[in-house]
Structures are given as C-alpha cells and as structure tokens.
Protein backbone atom coordinates (compact mmCIF):
# COMPACT_ATOMS: atom_id res chain seq x y z
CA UNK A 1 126.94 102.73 88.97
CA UNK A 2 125.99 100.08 91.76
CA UNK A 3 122.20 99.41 92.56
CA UNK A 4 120.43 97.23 94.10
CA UNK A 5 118.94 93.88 92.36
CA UNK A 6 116.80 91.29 93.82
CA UNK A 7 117.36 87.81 92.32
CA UNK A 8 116.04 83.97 92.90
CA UNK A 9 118.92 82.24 94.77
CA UNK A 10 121.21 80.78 93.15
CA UNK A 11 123.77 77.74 93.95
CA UNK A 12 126.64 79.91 93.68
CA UNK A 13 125.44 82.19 96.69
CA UNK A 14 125.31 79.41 99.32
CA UNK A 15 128.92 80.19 100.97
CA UNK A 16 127.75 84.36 101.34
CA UNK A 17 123.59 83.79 101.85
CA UNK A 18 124.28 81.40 104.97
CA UNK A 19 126.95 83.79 106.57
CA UNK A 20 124.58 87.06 106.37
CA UNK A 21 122.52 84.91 107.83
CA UNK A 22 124.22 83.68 110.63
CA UNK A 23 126.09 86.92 111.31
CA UNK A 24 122.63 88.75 111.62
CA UNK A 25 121.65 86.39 114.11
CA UNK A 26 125.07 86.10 115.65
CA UNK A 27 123.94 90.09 116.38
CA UNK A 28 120.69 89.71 117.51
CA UNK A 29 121.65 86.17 120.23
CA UNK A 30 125.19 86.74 120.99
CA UNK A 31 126.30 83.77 119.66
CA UNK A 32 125.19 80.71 117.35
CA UNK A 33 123.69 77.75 118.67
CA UNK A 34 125.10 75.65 115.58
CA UNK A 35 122.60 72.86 116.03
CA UNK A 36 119.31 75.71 114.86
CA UNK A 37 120.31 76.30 111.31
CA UNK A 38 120.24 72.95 109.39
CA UNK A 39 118.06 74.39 106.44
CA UNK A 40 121.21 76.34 105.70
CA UNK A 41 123.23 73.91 105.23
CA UNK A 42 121.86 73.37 101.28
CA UNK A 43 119.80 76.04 100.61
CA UNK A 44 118.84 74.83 97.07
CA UNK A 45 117.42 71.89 98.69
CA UNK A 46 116.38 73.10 102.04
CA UNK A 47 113.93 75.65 99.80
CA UNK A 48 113.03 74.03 96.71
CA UNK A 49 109.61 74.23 96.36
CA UNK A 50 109.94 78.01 97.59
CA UNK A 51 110.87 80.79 96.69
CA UNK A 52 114.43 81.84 98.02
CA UNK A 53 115.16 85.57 96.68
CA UNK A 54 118.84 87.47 97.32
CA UNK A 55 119.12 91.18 97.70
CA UNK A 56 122.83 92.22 95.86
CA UNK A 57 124.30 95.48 95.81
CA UNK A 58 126.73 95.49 93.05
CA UNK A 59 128.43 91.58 93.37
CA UNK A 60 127.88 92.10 96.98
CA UNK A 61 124.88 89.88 98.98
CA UNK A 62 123.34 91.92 101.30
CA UNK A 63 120.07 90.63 101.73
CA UNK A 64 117.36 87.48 101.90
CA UNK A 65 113.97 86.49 102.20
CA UNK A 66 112.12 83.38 101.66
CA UNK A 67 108.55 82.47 100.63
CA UNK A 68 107.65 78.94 102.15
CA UNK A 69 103.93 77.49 100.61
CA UNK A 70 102.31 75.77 103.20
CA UNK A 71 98.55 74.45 103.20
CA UNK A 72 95.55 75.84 102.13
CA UNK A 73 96.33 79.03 100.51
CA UNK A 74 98.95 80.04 102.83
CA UNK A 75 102.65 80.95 102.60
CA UNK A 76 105.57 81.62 105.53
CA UNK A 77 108.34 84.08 105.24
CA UNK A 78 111.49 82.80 106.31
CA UNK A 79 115.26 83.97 106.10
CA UNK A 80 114.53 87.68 106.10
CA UNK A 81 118.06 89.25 106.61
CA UNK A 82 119.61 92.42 105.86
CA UNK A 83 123.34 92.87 106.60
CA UNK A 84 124.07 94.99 109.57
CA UNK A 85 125.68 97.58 107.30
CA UNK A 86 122.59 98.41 104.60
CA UNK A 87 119.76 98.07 107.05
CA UNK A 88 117.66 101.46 107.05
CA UNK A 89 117.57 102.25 103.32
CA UNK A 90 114.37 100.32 102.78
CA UNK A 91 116.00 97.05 101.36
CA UNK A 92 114.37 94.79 103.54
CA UNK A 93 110.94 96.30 102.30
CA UNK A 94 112.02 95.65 98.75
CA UNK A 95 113.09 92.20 99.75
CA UNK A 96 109.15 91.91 101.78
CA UNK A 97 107.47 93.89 98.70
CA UNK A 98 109.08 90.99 96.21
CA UNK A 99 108.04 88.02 98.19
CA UNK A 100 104.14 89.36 98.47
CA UNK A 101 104.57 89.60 95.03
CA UNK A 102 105.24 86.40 94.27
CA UNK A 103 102.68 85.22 96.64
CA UNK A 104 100.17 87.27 95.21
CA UNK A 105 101.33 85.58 91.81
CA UNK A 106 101.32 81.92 93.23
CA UNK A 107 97.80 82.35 94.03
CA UNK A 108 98.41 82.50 98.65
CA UNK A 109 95.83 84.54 100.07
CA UNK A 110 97.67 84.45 103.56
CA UNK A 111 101.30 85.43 104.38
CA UNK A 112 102.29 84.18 107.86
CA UNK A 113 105.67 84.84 109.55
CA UNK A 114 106.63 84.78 113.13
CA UNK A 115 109.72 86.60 115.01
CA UNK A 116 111.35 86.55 118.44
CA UNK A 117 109.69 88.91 120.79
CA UNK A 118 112.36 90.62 121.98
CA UNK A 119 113.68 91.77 118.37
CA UNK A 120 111.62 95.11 118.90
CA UNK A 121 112.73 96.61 115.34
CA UNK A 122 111.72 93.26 113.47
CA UNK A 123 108.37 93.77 114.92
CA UNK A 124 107.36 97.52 113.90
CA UNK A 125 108.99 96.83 110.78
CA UNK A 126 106.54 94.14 110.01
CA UNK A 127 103.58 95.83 111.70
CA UNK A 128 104.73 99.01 109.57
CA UNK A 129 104.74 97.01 106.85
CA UNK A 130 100.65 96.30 107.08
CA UNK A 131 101.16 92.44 108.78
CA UNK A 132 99.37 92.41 112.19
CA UNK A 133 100.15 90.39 115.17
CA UNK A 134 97.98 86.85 115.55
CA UNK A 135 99.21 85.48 118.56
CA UNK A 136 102.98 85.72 121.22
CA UNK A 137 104.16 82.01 121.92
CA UNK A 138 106.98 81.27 124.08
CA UNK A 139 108.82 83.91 123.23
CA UNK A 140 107.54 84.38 119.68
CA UNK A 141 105.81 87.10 118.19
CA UNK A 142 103.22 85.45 115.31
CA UNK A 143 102.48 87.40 111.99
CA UNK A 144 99.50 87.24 109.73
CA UNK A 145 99.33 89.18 106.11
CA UNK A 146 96.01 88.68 104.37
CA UNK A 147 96.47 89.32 100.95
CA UNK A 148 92.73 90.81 99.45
C-alpha cells in the first residue's frame, strides 16, 4: 500500500526536488525566469545548515519545504511545493506541521515566511494554518509564526 512519508533531503532527489519546484512555479508565473532559482542548483549545499524535508508518495516526490535559521531565534520557510496533482489532501500541512516541528525542536521561537501577493490560495493556506500577515512589500505578502 502507498502512503505518504516525509524525509530530510537527500542527494539523490536533486534531479525530481528542483523540477516540482520549478514546474509549480512555472504554474503560478507562466514561465521561468532561469536567472531566480540559483539555490536549486545544489540543494545539499544551497541548504546545509537547514533543514530541507521531501514529501514522497510511494518512490514518487511530491512535495518540499525548507526550514532556513536565521538570527536571533528566528527561522524562514522556503521551498514549500506541492505538485499540482496531490495539492488538497492536506500534504502541504504535513509538510508545514514537520518543519514547526523541527523548529520547535531547534529551539526558534519565530517562523517567518513571505509569498507573492497575488498567489491568493498560498495566502489563506498560511493564514489557515495560524501564521498572520506582518507586512505586503512590493508585491509580497510577509508571514510571521510565533511559536509559544
């Protein structure tokens, strides 16, 4: 029977992370500015230090999320993607539930994120999800999770 894991990323899922990735935002812009997505280029290094988890259903990749540290007791969430296909089912919120988790574990008492404004769906899911909206900057839509 298939199910869905959640994993740390591993070397061997660069080729299939990067192109749910891409193909997500492919969806969202229209096309791919190629020049916006160096971080993806080497995962393993563009994250180390973080922590990079993949959603799999069966052998199959369908999902990321990131957990950045940055200063003072704070941590970013990056690379949240669910493939086009499996979005609905609630695997993005297991994806979101594992990386406040881990910050939890790390010790962050902040989770900040940030989205593009017009990605209306990204939004409530994260306001659904308990994070509230800080601030909008040019065309961004900024994210603040305090974890008590």
């Amino acid at each position: 029977m298939t199910h869905l894991t959640i994993t740390p990323f591993h070397p061997d899922d660069q080729v299939a992370v990067k192109q749910l990735i891409l193909a997500g935002l492919v969806e969202h812009w229209g096309f791919l500015d190629p020049t916006k997505n160096p971080d993806l280029e080497n995962i393993a290094v563009s994250y180390a230090g973080a922590t990079f988890l993949v959603a799999r259903w069966g052998a199959d990749i369908i999902g990321t999320g990131a957990l950045v540290p940055h200063q003072a007791g704070t941590a970013e969430i990056v690379r949240m993607s669910v493939a086009q296909q499996h979005r609905r089912r609630g695997i993005g919120r297991r994806i979101l539930d594992a990386l406040i988790a881990q910050a939890r574990a790390q010790g962050f008492q902040r989770i900040i994120l940030e989205t593009t404004a017009t990605w209306q769906e990204v939004i409530e899911f994260y306001l659904r999800c308990g994070f509230r909206i800080t601030h909008d900057k040019d065309g961004d839509v900024y994210f603040l999770l305090e974890l008590l």
